[in-house]
PDB file of N, CA and C in Angstrom:
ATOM      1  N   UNK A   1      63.727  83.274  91.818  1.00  0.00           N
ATOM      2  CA  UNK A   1      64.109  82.048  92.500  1.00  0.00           C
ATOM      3  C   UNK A   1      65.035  81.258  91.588  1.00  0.00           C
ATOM      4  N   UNK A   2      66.292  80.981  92.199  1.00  0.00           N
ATOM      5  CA  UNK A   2      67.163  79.555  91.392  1.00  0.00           C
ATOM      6  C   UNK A   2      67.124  78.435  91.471  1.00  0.00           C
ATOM      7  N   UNK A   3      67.524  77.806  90.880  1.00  0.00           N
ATOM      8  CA  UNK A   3      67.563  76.228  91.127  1.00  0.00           C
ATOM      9  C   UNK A   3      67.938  75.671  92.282  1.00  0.00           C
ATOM     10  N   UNK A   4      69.011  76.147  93.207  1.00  0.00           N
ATOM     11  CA  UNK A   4      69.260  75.890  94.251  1.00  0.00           C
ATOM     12  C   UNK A   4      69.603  76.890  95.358  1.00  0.00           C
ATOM     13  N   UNK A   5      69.415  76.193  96.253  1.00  0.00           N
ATOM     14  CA  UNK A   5      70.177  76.641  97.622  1.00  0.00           C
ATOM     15  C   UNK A   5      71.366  76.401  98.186  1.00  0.00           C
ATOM     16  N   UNK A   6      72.279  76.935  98.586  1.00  0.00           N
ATOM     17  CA  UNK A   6      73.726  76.749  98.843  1.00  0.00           C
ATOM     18  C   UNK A   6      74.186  77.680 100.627  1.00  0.00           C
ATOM     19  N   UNK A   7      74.253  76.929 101.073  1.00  0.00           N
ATOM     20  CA  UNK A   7      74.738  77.513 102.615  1.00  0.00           C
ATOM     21  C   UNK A   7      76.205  76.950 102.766  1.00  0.00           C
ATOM     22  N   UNK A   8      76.915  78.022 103.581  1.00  0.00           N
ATOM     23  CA  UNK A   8      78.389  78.058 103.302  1.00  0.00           C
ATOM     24  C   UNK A   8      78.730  78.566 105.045  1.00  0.00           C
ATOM     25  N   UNK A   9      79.781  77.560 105.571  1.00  0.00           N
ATOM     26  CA  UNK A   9      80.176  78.181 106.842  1.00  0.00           C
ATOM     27  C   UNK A   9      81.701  77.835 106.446  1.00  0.00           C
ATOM     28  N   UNK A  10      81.865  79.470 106.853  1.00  0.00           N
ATOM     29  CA  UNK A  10      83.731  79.428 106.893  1.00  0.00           C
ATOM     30  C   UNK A  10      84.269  79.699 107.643  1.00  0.00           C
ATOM     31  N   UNK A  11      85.348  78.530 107.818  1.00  0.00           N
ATOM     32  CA  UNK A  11      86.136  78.576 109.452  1.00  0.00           C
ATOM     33  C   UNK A  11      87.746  79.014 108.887  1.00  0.00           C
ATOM     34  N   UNK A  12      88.066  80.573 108.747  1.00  0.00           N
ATOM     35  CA  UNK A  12      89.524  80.689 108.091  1.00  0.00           C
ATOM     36  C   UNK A  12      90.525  80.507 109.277  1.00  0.00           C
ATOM     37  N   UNK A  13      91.332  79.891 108.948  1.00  0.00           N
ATOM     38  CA  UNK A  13      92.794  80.232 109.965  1.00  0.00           C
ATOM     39  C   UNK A  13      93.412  81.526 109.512  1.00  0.00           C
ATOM     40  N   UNK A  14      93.108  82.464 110.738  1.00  0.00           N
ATOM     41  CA  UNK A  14      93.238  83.865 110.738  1.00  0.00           C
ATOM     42  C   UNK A  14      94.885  84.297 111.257  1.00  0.00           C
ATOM     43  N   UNK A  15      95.693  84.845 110.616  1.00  0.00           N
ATOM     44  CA  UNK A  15      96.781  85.257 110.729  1.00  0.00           C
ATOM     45  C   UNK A  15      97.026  86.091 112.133  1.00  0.00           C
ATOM     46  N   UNK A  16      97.688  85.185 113.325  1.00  0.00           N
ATOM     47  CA  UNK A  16      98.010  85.708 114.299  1.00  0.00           C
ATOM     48  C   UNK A  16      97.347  85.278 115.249  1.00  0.00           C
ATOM     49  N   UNK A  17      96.117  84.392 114.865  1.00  0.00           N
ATOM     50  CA  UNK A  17      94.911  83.615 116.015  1.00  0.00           C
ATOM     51  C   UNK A  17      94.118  84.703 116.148  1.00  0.00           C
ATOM     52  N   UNK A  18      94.072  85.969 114.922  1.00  0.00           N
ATOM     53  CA  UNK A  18      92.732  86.821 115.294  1.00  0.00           C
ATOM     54  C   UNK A  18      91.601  86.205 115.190  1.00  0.00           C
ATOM     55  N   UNK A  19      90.480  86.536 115.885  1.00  0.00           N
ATOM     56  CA  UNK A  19      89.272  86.634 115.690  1.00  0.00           C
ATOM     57  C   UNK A  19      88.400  86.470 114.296  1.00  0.00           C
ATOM     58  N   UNK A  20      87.842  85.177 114.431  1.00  0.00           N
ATOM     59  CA  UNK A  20      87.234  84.987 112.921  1.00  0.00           C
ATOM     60  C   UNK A  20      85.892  85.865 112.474  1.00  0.00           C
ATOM     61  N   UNK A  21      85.702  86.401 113.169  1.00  0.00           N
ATOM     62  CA  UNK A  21      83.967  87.438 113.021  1.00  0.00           C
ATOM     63  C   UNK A  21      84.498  88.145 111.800  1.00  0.00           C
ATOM     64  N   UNK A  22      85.509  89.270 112.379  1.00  0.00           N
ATOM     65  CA  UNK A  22      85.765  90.143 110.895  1.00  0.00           C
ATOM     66  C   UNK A  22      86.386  89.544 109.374  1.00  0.00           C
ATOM     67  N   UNK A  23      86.331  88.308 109.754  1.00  0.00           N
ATOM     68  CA  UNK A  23      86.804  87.709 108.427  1.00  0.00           C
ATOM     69  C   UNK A  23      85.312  86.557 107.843  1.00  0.00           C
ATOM     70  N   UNK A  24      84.609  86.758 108.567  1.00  0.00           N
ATOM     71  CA  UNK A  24      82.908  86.012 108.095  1.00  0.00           C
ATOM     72  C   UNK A  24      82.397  87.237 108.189  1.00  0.00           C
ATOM     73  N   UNK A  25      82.392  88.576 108.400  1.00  0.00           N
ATOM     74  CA  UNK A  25      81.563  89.774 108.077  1.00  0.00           C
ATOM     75  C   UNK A  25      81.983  90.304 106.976  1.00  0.00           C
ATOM     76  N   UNK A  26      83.014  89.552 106.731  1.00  0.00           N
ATOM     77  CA  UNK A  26      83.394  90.182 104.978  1.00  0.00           C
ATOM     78  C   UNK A  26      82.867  89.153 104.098  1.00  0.00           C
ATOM     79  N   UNK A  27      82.843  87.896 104.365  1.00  0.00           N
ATOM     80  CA  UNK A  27      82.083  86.804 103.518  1.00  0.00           C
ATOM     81  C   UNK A  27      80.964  87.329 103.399  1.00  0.00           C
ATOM     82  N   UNK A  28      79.904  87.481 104.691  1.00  0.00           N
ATOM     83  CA  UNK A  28      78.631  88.156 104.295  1.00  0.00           C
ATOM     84  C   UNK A  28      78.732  89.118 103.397  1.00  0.00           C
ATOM     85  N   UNK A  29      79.248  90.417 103.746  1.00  0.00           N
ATOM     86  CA  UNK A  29      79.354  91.541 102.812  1.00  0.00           C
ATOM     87  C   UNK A  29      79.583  90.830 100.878  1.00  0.00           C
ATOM     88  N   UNK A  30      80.312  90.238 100.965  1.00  0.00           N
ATOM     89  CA  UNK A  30      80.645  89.868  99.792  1.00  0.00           C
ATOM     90  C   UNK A  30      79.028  89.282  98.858  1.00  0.00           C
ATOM     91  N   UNK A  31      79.077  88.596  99.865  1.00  0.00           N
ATOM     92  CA  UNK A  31      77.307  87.667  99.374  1.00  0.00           C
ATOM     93  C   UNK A  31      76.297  88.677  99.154  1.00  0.00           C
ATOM     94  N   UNK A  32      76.170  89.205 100.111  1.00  0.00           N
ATOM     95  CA  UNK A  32      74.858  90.652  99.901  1.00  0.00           C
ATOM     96  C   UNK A  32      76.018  91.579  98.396  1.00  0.00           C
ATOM     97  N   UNK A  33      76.885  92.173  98.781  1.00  0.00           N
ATOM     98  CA  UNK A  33      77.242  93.007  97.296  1.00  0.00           C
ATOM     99  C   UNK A  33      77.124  92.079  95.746  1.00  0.00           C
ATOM    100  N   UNK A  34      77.333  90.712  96.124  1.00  0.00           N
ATOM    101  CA  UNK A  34      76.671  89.368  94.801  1.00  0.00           C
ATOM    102  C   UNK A  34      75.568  89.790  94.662  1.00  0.00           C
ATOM    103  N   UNK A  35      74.151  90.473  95.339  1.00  0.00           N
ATOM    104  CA  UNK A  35      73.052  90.626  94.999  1.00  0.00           C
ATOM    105  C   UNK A  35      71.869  88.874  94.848  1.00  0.00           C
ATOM    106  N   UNK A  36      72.668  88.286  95.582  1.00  0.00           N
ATOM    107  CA  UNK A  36      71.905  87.273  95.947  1.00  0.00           C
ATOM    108  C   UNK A  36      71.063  86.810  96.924  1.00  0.00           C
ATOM    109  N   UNK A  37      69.740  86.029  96.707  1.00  0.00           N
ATOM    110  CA  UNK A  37      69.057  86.027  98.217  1.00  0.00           C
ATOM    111  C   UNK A  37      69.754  85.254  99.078  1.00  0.00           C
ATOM    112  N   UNK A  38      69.635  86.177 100.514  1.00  0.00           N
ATOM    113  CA  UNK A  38      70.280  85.058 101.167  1.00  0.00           C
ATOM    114  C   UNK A  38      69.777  85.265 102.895  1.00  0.00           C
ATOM    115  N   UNK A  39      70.305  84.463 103.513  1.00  0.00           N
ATOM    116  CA  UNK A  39      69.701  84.507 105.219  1.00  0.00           C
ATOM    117  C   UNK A  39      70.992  83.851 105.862  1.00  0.00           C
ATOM    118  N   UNK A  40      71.425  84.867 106.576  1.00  0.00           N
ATOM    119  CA  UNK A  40      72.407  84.802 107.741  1.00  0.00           C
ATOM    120  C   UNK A  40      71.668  83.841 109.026  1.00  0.00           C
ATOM    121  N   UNK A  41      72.418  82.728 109.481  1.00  0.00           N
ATOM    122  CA  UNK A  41      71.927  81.759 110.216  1.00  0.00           C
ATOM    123  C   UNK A  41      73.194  81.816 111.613  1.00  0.00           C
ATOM    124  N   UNK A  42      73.004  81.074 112.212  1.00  0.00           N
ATOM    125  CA  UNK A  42      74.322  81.110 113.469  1.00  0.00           C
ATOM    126  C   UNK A  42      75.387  80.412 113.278  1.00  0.00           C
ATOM    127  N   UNK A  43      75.274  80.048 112.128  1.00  0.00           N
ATOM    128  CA  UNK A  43      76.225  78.909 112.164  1.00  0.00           C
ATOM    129  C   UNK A  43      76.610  78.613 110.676  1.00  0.00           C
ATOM    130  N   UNK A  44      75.614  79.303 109.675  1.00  0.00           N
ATOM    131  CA  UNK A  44      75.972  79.096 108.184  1.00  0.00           C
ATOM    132  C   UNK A  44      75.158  80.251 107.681  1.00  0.00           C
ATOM    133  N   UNK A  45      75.300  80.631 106.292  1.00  0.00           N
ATOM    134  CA  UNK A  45      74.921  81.741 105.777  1.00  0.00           C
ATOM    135  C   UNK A  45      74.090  80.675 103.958  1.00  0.00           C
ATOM    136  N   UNK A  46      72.677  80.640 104.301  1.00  0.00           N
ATOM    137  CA  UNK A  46      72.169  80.205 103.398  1.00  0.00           C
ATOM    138  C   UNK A  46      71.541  81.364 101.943  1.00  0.00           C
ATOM    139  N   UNK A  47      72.187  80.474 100.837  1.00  0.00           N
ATOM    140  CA  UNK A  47      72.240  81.501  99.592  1.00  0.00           C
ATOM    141  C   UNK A  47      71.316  81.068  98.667  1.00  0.00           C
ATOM    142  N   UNK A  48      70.534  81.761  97.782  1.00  0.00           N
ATOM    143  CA  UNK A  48      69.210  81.376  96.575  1.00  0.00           C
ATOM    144  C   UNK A  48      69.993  81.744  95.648  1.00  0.00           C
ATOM    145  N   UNK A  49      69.820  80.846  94.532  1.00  0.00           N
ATOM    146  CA  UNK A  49      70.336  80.983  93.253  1.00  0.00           C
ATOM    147  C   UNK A  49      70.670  80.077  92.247  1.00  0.00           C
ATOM    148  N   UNK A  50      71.345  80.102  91.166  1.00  0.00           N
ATOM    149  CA  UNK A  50      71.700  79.279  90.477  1.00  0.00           C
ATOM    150  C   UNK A  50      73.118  79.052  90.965  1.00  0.00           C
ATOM    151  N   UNK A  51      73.099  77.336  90.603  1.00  0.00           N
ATOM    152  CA  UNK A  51      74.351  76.362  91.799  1.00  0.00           C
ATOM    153  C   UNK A  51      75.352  77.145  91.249  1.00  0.00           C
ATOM    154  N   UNK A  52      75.969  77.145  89.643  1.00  0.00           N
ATOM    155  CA  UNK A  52      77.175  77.843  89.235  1.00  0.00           C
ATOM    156  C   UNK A  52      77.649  79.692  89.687  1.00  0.00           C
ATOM    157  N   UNK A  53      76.537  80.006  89.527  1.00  0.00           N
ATOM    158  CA  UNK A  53      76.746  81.445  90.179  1.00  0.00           C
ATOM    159  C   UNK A  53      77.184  81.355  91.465  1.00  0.00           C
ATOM    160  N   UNK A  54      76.489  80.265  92.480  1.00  0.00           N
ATOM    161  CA  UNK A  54      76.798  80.807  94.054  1.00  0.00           C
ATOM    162  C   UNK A  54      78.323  80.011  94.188  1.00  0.00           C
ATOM    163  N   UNK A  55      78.528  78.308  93.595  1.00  0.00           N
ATOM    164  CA  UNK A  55      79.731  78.011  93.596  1.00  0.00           C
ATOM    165  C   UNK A  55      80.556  79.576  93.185  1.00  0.00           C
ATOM    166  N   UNK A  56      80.753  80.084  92.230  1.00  0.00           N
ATOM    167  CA  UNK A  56      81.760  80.880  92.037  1.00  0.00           C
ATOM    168  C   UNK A  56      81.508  81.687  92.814  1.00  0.00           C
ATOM    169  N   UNK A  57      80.857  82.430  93.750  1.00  0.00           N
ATOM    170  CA  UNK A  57      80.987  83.110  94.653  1.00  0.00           C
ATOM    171  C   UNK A  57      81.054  82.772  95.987  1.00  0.00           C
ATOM    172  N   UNK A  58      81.119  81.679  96.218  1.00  0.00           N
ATOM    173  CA  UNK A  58      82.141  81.142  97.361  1.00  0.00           C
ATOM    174  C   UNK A  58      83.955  80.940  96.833  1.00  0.00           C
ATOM    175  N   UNK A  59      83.657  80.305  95.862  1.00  0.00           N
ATOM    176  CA  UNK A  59      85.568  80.816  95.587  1.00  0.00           C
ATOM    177  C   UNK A  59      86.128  82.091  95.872  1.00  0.00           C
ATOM    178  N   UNK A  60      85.619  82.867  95.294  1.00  0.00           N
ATOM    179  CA  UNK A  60      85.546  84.307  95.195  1.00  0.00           C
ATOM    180  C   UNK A  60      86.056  84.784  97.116  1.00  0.00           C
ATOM    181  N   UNK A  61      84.900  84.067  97.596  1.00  0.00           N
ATOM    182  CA  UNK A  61      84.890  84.178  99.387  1.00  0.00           C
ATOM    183  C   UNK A  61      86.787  83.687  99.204  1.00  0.00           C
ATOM    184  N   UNK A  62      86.794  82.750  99.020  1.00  0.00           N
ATOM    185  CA  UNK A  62      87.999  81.517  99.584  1.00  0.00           C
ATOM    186  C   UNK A  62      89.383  82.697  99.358  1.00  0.00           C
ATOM    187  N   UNK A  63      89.262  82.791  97.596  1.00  0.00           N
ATOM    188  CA  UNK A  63      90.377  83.649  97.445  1.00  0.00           C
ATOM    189  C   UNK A  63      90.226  85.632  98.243  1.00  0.00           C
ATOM    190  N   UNK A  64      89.232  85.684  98.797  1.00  0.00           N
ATOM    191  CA  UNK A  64      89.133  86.793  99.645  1.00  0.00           C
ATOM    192  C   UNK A  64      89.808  86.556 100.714  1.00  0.00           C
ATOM    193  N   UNK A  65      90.079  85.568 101.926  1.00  0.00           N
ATOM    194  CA  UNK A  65      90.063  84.826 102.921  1.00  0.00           C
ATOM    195  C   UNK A  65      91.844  85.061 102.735  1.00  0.00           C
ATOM    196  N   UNK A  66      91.999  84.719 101.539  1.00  0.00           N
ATOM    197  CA  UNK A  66      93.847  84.054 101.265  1.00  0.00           C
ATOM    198  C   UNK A  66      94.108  85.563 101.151  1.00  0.00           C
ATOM    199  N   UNK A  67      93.539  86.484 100.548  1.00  0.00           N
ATOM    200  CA  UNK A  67      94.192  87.487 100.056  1.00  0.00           C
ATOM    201  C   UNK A  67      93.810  88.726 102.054  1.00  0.00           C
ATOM    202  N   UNK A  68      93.405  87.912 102.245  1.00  0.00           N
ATOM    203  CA  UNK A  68      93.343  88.597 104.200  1.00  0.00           C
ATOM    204  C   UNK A  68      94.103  88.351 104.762  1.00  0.00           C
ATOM    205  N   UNK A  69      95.089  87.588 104.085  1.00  0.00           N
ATOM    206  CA  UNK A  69      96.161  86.919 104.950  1.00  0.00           C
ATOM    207  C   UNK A  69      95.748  85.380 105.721  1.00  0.00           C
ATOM    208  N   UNK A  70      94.814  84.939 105.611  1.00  0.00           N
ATOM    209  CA  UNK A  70      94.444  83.555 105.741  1.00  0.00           C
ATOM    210  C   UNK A  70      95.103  82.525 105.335  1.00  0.00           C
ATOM    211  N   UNK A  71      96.057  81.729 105.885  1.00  0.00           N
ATOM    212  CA  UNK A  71      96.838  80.825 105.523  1.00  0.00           C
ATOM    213  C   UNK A  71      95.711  79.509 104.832  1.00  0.00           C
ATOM    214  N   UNK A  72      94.400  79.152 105.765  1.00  0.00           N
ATOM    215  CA  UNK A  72      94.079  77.956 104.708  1.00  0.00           C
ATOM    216  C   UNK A  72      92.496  78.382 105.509  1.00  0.00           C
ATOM    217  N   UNK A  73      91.671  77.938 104.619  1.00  0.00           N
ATOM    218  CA  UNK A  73      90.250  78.037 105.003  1.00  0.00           C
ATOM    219  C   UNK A  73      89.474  76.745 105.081  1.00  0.00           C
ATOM    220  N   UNK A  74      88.413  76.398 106.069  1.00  0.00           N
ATOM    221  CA  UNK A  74      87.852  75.026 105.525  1.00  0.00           C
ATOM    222  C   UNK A  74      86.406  75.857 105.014  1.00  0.00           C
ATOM    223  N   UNK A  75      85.765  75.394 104.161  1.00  0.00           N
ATOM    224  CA  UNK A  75      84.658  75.893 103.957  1.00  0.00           C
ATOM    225  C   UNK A  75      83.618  74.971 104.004  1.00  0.00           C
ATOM    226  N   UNK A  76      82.621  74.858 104.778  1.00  0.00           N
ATOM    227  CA  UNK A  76      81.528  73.930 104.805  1.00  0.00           C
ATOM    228  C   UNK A  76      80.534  74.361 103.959  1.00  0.00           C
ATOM    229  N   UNK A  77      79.889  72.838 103.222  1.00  0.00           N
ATOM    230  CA  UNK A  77      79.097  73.761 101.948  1.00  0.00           C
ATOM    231  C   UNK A  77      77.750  72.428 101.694  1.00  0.00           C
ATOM    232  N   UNK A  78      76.478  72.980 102.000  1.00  0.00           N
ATOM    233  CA  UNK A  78      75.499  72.344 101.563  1.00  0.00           C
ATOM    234  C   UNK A  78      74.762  72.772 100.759  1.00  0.00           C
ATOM    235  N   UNK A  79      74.272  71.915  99.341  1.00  0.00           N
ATOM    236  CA  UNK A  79      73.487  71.856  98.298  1.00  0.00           C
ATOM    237  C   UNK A  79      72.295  71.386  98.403  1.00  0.00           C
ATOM    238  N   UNK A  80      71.209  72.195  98.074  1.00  0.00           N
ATOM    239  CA  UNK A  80      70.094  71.838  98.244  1.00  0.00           C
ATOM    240  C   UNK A  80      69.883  71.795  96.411  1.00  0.00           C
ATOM    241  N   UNK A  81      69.389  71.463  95.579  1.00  0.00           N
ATOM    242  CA  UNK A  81      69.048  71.870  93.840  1.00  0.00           C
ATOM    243  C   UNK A  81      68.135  70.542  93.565  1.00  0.00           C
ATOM    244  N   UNK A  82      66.879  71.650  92.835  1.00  0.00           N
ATOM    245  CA  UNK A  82      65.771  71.197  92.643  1.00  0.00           C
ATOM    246  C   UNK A  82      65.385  71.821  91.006  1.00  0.00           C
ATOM    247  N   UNK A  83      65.178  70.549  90.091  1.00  0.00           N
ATOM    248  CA  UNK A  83      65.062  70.933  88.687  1.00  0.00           C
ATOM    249  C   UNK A  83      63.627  72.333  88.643  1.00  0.00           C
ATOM    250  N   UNK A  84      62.698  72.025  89.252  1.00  0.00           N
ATOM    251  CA  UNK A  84      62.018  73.540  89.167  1.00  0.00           C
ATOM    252  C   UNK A  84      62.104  74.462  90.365  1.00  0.00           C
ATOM    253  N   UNK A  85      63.224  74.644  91.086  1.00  0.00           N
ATOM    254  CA  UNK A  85      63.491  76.304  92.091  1.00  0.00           C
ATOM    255  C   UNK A  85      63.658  75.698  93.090  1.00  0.00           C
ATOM    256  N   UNK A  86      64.518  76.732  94.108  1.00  0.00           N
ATOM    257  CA  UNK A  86      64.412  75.718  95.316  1.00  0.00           C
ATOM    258  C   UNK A  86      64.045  77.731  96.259  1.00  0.00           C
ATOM    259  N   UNK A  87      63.139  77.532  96.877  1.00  0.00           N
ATOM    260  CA  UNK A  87      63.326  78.793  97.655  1.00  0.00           C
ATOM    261  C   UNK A  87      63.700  78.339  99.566  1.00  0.00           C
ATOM    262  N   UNK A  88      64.096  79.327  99.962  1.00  0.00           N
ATOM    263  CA  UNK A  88      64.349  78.986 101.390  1.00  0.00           C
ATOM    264  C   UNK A  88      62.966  79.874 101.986  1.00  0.00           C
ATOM    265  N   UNK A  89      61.960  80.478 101.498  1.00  0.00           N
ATOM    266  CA  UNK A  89      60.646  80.858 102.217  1.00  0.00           C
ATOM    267  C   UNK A  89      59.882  79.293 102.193  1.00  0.00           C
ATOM    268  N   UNK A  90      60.039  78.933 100.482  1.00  0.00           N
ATOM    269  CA  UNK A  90      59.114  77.824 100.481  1.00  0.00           C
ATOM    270  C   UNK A  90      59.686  76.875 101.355  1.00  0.00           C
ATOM    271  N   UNK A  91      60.892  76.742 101.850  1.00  0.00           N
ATOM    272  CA  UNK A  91      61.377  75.331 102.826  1.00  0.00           C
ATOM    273  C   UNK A  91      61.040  75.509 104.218  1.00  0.00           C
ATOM    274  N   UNK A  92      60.817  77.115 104.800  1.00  0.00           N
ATOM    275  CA  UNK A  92      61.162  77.343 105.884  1.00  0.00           C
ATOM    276  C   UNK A  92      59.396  78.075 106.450  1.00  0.00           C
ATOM    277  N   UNK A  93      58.882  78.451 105.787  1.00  0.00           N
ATOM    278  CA  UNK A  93      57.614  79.075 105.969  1.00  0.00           C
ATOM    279  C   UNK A  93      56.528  78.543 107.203  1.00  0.00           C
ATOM    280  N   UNK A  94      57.065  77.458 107.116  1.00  0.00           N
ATOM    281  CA  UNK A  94      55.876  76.837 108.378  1.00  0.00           C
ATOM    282  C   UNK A  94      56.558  77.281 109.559  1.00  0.00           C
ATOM    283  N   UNK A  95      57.549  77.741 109.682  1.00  0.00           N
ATOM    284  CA  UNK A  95      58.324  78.514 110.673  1.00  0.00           C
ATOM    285  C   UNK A  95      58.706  79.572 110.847  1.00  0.00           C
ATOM    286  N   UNK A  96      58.266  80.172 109.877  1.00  0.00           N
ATOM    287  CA  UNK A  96      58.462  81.724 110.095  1.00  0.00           C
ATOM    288  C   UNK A  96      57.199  82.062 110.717  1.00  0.00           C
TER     289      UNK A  96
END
């Protein structure tokens, strides 16, 4: 468990008005090959870890996005960080 939680929704402007799915199924891919915990949501993709690790692997996303041919990306980004762990079982458990 890391210090925080980090959920990330990315809306790229896709070259040509394609379809944004195959360009957020590579964000996912990217996050799972990071080896980080994480849970795909409908609307954001929530990540476990330490804040500096997952920040740099949303850049990582951003400059993926540009190098797809993505002229500009917005990336929506919420911080959850808690000095002893933050898990998304322990936040979410009364609902699972």
């Amino acid at each position: 468990m890391g210090h925080s939680l980090v959920s990330l929704q990315i809306i790229p402007r896709t070259p040509n008005g394609d379809s944004v799915i195959p360009y957020v199924d590579r964000a996912i891919e990217m996050i799972d090959q990071a080896g980080v915990a994480y849970r795909v949501g409908p609307l954001e993709t929530t990540m476990e870890g330490e804040l500096g690790e997952l920040l740099a692997l949303i850049k990582k996303i951003n400059e993926e996005m540009i190098r797809l041919g993505c002229e500009s990306i917005i990336s929506q980004v919420k911080i959850y960080h808690h000095v002893h762990g933050a898990s998304m079982h322990e936040l979410t458990k009364k609902y699972d």
